[in-house]
C-alpha atoms as a PDB file:
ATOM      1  CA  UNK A   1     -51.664 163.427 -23.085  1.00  0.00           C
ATOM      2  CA  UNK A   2     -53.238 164.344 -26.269  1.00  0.00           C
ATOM      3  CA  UNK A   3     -56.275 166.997 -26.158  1.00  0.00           C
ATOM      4  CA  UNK A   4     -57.877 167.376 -29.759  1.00  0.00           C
ATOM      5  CA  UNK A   5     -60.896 169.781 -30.850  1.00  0.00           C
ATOM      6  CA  UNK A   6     -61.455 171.040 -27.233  1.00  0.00           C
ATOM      7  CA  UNK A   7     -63.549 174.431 -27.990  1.00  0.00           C
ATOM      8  CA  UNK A   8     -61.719 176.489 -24.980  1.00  0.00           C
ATOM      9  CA  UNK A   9     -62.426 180.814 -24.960  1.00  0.00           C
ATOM     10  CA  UNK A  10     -58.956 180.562 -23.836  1.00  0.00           C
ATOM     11  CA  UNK A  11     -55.414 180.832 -24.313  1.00  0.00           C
ATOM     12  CA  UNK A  12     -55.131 183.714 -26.790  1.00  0.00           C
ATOM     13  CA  UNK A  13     -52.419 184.185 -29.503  1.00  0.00           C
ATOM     14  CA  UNK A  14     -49.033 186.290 -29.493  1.00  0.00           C
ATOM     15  CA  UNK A  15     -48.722 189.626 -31.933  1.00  0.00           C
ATOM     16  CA  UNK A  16     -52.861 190.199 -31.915  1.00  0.00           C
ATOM     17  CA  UNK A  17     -51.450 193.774 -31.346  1.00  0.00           C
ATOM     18  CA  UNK A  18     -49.465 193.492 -34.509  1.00  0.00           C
ATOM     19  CA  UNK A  19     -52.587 192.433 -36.378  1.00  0.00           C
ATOM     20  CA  UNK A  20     -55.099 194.506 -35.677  1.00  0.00           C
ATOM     21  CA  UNK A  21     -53.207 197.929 -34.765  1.00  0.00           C
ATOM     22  CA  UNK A  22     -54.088 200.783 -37.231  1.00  0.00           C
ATOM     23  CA  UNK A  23     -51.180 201.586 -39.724  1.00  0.00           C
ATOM     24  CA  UNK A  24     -50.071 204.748 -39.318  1.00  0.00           C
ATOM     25  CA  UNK A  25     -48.712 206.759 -42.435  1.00  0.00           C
ATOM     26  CA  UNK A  26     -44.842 208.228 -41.323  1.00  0.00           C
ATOM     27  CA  UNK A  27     -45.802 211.218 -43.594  1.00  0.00           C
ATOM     28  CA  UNK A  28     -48.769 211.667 -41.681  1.00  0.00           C
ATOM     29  CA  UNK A  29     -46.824 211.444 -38.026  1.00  0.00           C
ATOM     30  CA  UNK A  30     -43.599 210.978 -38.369  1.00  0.00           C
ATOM     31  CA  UNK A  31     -42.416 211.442 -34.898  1.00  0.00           C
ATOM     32  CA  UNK A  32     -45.406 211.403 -32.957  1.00  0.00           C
ATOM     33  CA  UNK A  33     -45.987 208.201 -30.643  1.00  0.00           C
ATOM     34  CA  UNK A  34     -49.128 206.704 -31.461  1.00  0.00           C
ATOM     35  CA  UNK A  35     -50.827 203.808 -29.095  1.00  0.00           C
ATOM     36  CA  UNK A  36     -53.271 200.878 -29.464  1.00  0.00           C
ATOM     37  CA  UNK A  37     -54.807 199.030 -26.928  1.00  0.00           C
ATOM     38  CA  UNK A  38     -56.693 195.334 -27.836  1.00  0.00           C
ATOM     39  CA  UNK A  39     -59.437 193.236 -26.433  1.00  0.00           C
ATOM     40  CA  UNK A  40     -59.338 190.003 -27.994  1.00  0.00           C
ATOM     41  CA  UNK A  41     -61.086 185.915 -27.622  1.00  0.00           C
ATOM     42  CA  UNK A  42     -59.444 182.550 -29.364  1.00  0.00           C
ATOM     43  CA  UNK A  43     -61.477 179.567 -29.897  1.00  0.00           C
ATOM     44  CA  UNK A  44     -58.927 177.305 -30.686  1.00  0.00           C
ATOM     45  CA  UNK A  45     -58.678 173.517 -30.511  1.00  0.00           C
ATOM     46  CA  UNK A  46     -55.593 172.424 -28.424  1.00  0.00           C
ATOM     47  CA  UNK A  47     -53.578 169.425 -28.976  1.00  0.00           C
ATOM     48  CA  UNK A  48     -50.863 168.205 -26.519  1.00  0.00           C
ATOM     49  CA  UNK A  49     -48.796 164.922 -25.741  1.00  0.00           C
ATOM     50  CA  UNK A  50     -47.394 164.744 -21.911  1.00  0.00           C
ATOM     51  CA  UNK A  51     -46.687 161.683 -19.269  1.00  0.00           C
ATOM     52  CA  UNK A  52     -47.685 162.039 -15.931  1.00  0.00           C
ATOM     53  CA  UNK A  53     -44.961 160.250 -13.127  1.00  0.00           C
ATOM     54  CA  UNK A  54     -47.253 158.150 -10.841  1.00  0.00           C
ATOM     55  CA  UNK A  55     -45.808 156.113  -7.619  1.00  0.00           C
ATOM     56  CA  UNK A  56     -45.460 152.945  -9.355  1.00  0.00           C
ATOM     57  CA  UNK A  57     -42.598 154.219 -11.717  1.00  0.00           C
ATOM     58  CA  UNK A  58     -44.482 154.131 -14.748  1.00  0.00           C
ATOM     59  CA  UNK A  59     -45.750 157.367 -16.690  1.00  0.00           C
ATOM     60  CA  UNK A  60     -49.546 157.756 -16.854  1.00  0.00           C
ATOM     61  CA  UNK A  61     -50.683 159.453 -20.355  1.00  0.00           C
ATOM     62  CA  UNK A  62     -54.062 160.551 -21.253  1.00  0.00           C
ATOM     63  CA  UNK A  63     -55.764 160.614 -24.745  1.00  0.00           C
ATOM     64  CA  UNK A  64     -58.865 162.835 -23.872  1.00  0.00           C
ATOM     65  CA  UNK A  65     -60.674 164.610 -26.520  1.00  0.00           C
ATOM     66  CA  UNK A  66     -63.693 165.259 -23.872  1.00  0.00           C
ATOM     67  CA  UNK A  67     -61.614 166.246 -20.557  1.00  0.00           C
ATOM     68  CA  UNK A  68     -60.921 169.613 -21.190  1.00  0.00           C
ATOM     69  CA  UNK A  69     -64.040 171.714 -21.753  1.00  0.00           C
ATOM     70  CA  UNK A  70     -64.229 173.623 -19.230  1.00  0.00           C
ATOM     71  CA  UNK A  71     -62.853 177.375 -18.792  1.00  0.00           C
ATOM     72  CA  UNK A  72     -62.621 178.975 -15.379  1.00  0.00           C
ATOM     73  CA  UNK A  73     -61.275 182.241 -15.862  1.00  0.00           C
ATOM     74  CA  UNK A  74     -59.201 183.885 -18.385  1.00  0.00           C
ATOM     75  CA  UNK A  75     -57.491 187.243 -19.365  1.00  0.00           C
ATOM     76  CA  UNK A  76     -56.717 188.403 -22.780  1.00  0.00           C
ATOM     77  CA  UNK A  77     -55.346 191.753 -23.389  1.00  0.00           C
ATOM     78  CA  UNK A  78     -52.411 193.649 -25.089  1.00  0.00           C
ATOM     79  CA  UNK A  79     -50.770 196.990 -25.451  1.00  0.00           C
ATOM     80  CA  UNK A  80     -48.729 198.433 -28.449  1.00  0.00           C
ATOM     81  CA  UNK A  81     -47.189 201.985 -29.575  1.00  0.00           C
ATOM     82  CA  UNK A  82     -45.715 202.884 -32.960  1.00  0.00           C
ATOM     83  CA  UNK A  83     -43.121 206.014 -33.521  1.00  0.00           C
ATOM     84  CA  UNK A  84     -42.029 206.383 -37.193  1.00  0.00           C
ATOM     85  CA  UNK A  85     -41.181 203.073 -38.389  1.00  0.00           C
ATOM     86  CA  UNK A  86     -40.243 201.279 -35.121  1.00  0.00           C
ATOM     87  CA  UNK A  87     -42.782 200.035 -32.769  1.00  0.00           C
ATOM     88  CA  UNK A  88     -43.304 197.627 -29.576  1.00  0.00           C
ATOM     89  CA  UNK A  89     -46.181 195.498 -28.389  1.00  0.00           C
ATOM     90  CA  UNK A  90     -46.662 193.564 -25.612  1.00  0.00           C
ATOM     91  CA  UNK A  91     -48.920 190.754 -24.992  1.00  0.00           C
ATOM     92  CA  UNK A  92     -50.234 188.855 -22.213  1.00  0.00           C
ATOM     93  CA  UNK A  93     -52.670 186.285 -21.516  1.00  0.00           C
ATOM     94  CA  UNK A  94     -53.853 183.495 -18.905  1.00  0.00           C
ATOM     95  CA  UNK A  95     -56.118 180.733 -18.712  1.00  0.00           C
ATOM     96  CA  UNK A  96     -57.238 178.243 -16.521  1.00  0.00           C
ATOM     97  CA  UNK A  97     -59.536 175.152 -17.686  1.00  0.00           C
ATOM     98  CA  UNK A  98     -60.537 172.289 -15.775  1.00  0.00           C
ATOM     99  CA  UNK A  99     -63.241 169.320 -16.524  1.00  0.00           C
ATOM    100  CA  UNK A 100     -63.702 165.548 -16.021  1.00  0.00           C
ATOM    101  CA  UNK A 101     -64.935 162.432 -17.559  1.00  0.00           C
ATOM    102  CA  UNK A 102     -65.937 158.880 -16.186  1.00  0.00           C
ATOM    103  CA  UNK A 103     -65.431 155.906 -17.670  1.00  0.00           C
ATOM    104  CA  UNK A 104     -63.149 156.288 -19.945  1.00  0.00           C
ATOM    105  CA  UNK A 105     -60.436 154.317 -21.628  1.00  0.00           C
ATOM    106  CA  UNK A 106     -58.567 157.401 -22.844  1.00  0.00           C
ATOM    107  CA  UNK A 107     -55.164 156.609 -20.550  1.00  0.00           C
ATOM    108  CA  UNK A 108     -52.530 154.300 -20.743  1.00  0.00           C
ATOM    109  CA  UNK A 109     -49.643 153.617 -18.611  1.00  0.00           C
ATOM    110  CA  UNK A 110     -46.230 153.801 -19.545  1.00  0.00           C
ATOM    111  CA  UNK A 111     -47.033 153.461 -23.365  1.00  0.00           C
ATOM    112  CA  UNK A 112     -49.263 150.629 -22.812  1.00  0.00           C
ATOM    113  CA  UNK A 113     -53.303 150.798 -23.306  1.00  0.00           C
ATOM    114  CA  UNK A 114     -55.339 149.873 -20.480  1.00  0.00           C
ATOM    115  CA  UNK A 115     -56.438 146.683 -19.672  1.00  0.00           C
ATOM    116  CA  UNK A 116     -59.870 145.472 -21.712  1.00  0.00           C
ATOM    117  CA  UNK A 117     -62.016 145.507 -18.542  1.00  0.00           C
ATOM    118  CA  UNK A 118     -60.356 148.277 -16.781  1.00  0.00           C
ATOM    119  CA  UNK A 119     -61.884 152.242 -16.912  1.00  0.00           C
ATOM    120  CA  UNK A 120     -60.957 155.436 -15.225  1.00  0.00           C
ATOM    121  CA  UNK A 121     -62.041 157.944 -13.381  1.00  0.00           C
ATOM    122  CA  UNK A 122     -60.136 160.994 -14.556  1.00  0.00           C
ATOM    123  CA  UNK A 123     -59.925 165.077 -13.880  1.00  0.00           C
ATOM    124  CA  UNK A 124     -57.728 167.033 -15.817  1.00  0.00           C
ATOM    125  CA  UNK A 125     -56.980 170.692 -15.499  1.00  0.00           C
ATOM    126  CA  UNK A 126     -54.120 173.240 -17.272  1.00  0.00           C
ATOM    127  CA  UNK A 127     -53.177 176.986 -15.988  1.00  0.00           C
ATOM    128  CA  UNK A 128     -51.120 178.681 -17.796  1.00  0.00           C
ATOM    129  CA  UNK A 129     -49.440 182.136 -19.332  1.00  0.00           C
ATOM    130  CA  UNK A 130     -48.554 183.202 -22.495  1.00  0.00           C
ATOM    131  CA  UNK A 131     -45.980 186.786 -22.670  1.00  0.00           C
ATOM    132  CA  UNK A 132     -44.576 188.268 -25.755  1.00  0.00           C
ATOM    133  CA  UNK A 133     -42.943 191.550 -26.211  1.00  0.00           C
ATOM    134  CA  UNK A 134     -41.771 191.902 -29.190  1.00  0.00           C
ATOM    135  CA  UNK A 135     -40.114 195.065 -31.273  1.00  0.00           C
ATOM    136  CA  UNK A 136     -40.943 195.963 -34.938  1.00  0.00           C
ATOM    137  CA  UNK A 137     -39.588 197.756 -37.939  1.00  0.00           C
ATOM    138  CA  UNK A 138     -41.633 199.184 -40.912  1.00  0.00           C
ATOM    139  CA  UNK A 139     -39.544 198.205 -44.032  1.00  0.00           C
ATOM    140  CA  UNK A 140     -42.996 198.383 -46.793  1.00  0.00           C
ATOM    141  CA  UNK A 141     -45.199 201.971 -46.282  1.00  0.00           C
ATOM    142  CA  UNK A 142     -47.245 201.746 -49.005  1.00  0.00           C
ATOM    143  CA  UNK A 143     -51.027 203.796 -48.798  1.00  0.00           C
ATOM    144  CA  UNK A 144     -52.588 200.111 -49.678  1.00  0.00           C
ATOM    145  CA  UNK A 145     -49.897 197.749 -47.523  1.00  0.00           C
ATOM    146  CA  UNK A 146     -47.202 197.316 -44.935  1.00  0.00           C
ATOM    147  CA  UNK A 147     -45.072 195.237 -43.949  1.00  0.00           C
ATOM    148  CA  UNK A 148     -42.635 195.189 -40.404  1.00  0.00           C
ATOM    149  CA  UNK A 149     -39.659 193.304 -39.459  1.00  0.00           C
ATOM    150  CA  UNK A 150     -40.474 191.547 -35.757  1.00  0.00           C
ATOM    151  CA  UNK A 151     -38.409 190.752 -33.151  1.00  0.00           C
ATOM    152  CA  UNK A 152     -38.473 189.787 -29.184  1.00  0.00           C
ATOM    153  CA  UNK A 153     -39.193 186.808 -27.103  1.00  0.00           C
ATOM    154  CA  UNK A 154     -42.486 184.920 -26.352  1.00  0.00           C
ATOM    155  CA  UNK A 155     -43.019 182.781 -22.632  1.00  0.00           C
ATOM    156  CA  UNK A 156     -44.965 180.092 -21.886  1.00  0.00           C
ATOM    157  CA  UNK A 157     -45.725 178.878 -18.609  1.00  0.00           C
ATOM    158  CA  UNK A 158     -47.898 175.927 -18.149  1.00  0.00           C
ATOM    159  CA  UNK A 159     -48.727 173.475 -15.047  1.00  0.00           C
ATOM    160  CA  UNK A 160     -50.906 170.848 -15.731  1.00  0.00           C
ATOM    161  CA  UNK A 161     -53.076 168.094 -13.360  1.00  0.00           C
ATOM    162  CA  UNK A 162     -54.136 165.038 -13.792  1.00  0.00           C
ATOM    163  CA  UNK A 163     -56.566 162.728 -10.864  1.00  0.00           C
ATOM    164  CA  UNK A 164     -57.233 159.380 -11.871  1.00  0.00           C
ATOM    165  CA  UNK A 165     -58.926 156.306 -10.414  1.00  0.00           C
ATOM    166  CA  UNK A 166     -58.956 153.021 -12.166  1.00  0.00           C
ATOM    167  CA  UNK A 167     -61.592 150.460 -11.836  1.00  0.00           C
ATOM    168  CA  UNK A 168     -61.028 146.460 -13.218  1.00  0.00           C
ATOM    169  CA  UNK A 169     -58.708 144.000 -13.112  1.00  0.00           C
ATOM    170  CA  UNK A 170     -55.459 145.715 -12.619  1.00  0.00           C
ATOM    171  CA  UNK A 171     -52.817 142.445 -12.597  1.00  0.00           C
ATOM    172  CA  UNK A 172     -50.544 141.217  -9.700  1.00  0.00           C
ATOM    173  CA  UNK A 173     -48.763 142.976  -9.201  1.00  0.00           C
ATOM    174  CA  UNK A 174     -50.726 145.730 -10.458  1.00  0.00           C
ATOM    175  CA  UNK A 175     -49.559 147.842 -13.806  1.00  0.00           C
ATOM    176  CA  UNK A 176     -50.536 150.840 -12.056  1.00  0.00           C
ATOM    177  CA  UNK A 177     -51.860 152.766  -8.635  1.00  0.00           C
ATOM    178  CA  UNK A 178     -55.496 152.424  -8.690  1.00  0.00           C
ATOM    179  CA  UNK A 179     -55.583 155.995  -7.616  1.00  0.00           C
ATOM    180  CA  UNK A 180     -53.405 158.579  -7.603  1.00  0.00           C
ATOM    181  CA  UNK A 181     -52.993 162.644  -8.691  1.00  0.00           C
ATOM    182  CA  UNK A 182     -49.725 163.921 -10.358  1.00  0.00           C
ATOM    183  CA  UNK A 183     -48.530 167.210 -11.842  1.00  0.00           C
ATOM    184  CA  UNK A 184     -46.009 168.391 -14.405  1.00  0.00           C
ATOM    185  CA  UNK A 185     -45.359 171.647 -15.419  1.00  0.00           C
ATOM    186  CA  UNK A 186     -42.985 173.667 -17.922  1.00  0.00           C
ATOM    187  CA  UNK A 187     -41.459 177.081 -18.294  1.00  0.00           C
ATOM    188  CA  UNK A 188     -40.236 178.247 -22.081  1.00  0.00           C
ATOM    189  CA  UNK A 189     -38.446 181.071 -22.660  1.00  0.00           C
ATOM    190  CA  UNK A 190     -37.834 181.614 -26.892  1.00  0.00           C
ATOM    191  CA  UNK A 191     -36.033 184.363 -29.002  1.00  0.00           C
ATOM    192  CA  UNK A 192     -39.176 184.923 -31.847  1.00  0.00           C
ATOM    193  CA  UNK A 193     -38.544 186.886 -35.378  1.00  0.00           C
ATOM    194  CA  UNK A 194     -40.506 187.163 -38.483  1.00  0.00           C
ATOM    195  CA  UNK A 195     -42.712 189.977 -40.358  1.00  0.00           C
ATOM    196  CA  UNK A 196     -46.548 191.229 -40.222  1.00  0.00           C
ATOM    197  CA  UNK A 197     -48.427 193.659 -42.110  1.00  0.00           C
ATOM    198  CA  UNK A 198     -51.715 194.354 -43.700  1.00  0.00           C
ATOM    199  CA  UNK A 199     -53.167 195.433 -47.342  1.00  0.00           C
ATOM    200  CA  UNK A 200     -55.978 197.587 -47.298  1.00  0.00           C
ATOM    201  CA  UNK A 201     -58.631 197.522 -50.201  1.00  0.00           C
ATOM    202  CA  UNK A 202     -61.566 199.090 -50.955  1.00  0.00           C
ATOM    203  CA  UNK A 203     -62.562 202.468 -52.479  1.00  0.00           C
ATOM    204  CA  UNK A 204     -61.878 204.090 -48.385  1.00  0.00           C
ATOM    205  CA  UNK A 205     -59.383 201.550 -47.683  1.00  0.00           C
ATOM    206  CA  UNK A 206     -61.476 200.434 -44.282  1.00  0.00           C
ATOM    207  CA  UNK A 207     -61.371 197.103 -45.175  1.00  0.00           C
ATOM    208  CA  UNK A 208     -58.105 195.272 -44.504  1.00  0.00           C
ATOM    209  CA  UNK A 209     -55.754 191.918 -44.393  1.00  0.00           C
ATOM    210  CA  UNK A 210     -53.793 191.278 -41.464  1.00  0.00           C
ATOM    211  CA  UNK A 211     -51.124 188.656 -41.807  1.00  0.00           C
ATOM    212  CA  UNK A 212     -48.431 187.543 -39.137  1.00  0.00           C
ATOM    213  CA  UNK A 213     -45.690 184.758 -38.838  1.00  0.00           C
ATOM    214  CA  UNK A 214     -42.702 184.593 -36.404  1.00  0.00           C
ATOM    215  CA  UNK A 215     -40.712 181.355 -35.783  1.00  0.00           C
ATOM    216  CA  UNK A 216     -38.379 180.905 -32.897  1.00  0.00           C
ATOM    217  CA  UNK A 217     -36.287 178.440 -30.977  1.00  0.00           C
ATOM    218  CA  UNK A 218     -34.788 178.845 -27.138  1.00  0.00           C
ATOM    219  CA  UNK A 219     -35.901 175.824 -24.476  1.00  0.00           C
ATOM    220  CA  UNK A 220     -38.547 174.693 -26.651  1.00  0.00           C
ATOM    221  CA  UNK A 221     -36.916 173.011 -30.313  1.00  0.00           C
ATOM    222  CA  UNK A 222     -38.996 174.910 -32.013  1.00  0.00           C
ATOM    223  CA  UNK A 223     -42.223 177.537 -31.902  1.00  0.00           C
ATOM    224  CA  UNK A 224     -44.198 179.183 -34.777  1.00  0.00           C
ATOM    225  CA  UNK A 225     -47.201 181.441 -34.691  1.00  0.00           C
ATOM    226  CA  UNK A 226     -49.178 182.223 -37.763  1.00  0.00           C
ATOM    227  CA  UNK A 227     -52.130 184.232 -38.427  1.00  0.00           C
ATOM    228  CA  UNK A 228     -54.361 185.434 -41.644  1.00  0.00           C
ATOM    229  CA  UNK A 229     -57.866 187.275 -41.337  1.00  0.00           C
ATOM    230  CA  UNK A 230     -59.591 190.041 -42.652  1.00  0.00           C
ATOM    231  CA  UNK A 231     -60.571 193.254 -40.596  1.00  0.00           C
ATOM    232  CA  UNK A 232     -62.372 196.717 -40.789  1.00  0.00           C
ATOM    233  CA  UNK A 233     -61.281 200.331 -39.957  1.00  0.00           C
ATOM    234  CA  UNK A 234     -63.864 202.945 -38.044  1.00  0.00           C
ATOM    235  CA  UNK A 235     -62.620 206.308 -36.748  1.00  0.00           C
ATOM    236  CA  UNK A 236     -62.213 204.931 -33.024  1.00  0.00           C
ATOM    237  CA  UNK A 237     -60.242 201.518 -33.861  1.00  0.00           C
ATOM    238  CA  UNK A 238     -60.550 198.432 -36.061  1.00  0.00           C
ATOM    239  CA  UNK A 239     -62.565 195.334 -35.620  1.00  0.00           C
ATOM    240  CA  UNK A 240     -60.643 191.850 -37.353  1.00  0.00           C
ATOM    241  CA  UNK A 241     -61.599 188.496 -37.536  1.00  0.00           C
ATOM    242  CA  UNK A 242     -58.556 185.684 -38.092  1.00  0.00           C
ATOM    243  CA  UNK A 243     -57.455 182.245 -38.060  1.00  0.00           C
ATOM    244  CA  UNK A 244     -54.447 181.772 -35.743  1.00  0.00           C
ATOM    245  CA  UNK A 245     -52.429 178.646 -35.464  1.00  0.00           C
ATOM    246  CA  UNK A 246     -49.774 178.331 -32.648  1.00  0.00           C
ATOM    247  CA  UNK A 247     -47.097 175.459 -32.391  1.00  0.00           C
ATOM    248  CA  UNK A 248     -44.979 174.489 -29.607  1.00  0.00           C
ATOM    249  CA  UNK A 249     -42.142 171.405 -30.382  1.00  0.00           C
ATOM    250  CA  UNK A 250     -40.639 170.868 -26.416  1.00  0.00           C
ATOM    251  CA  UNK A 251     -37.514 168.422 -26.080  1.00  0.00           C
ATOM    252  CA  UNK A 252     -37.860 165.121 -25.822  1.00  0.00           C
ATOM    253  CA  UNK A 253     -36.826 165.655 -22.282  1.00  0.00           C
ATOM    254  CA  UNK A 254     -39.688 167.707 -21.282  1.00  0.00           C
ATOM    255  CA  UNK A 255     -42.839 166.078 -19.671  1.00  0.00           C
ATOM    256  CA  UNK A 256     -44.847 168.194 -22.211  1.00  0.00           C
ATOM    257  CA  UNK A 257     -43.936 167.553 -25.457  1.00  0.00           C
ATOM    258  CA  UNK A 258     -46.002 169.121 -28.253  1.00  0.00           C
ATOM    259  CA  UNK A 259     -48.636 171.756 -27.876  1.00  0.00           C
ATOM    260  CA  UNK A 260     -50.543 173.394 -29.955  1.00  0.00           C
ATOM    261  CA  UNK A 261     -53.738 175.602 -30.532  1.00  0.00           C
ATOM    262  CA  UNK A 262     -55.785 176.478 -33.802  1.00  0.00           C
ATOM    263  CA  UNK A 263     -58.860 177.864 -34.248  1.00  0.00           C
ATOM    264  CA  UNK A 264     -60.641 181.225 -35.383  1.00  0.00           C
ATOM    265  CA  UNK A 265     -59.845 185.119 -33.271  1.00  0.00           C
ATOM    266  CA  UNK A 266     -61.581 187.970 -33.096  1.00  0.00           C
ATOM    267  CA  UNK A 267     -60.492 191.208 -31.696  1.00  0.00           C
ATOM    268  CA  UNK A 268     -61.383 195.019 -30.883  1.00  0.00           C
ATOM    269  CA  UNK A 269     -58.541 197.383 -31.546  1.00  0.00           C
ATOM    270  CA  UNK A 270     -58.829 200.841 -29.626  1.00  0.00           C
ATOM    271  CA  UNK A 271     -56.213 203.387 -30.736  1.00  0.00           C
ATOM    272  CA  UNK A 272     -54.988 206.969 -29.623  1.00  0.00           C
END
């Protein structure tokens, strides 16, 4: 299945904490614990290849830049605290999306397009979480930028549906059920480690850069998260706007094989 420029309020990204938490100064606090708490919304477009198993034997993939449009429900929210130089920040969202089309030709079975005078019916949904917890280290504390050492693991559970009917000419015997509904789903567990920091500018230093990129490997081949935006400081928090790209490689085992979502953030930053 491939899903291209799908504008889903949905799955948010890893290490928004990381991004838009306030830099504390360690000559400032040096051993007091200081906490952020973040709000945050992705519009990203997703991309993603799977096969679906139908009945027949043969895999049933979807090309479907129109299917998924739809968002049910989702929760976006993350909590981080800083001591000194190290920190932790945790990070945990969910989604669920769900649409339909008629008439399409966006499926083909077992590799192989769809007959000329064939269409489908097809409904298409995806739940899933995304977890990180990741620990960092301050190894830059400069008054106009930082920089941290990050390190932890990031999960990603996803199940996703497909329902399809076919209408035409399906050959003798036929290439495919004229009907049917299957499901795959995957669970990824990675090790993650990189760096993020910010440079303030400005005569006050409110306004700000965030920047973030981890890498990582575990079940999936490979997974990289990177992030660049610019933000604003006020007394209570900070306010940042970014552009986030996320990338999952699966093995060529896995009924999902690629994934990914890019697209613009923004996010509210409370801290205490």
């Amino acid at each position: 299945m491939k899903i291209w420029n799908i504008p889903a309020c949905a799955l948010a990204a890893v290490a928004t904490v990381a991004a838009v938490a306030p830099t504390v100064s360690r000559a400032e606090t040096p051993d007091e614990w200081r906490f952020n708490a973040t709000i945050y919304a992705w519009l990203p477009s997703i991309g993603m290849d799977t096969s679906f198993p139908a009945s027949s034997g043969s895999s049933v993939d979807v090309t479907a830049s129109d299917i998924l449009n739809a968002l049910n429900f989702t929760f976006m929210g993350a909590f981080g605290a800083q001591k000194g130089d190290w920190g932790v920040f945790t990070d945990v969202d969910y989604l669920d999306l769900s649409s339909s089309t008629k008439q399409t030709r966006d499926l083909s079975v077992g590799g192989i397009d769809l007959p000329v005078d064939v269409t489908a019916k097809a409904t298409l949904g995806i739940k899933g979480w995304l977890w990180t917890t990741v620990g960092s280290y301050r190894v830059v504390d400069h008054p106009d930028y930082t920089m941290d050492l990050v390190a932890g693991a990031r999960m990603l559970n996803l199940s996703t549906d497909l329902k399809w009917s076919l209408t035409g000419n399906l050959g003798d015997p036929p290439i495919v059920d004229a009907s049917g509904k299957s499901k795959v789903s995957d669970t990824l567990w990675d090790g993650v480690v990189g760096f993020k920091g910010r440079a303030t500018f400005g005569d006050d230093h409110k306004w700000f850069v965030p920047y973030y990129l981890d890498i990582g490997t575990g079940d999936s081949d490979l997974t990289w998260l990177g992030m660049l935006g610019a933000g604003y400081s006020f007394g209570w928090g900070d306010v940042v706007g970014v552009w986030r790209y996320l990338d999952y490689n699966m093995p060529s085992k896995d009924a999902i094989q690629n994934l990914n979502f890019n697209g613009p953030a923004i996010g509210v930053t409370v801290h205490f």
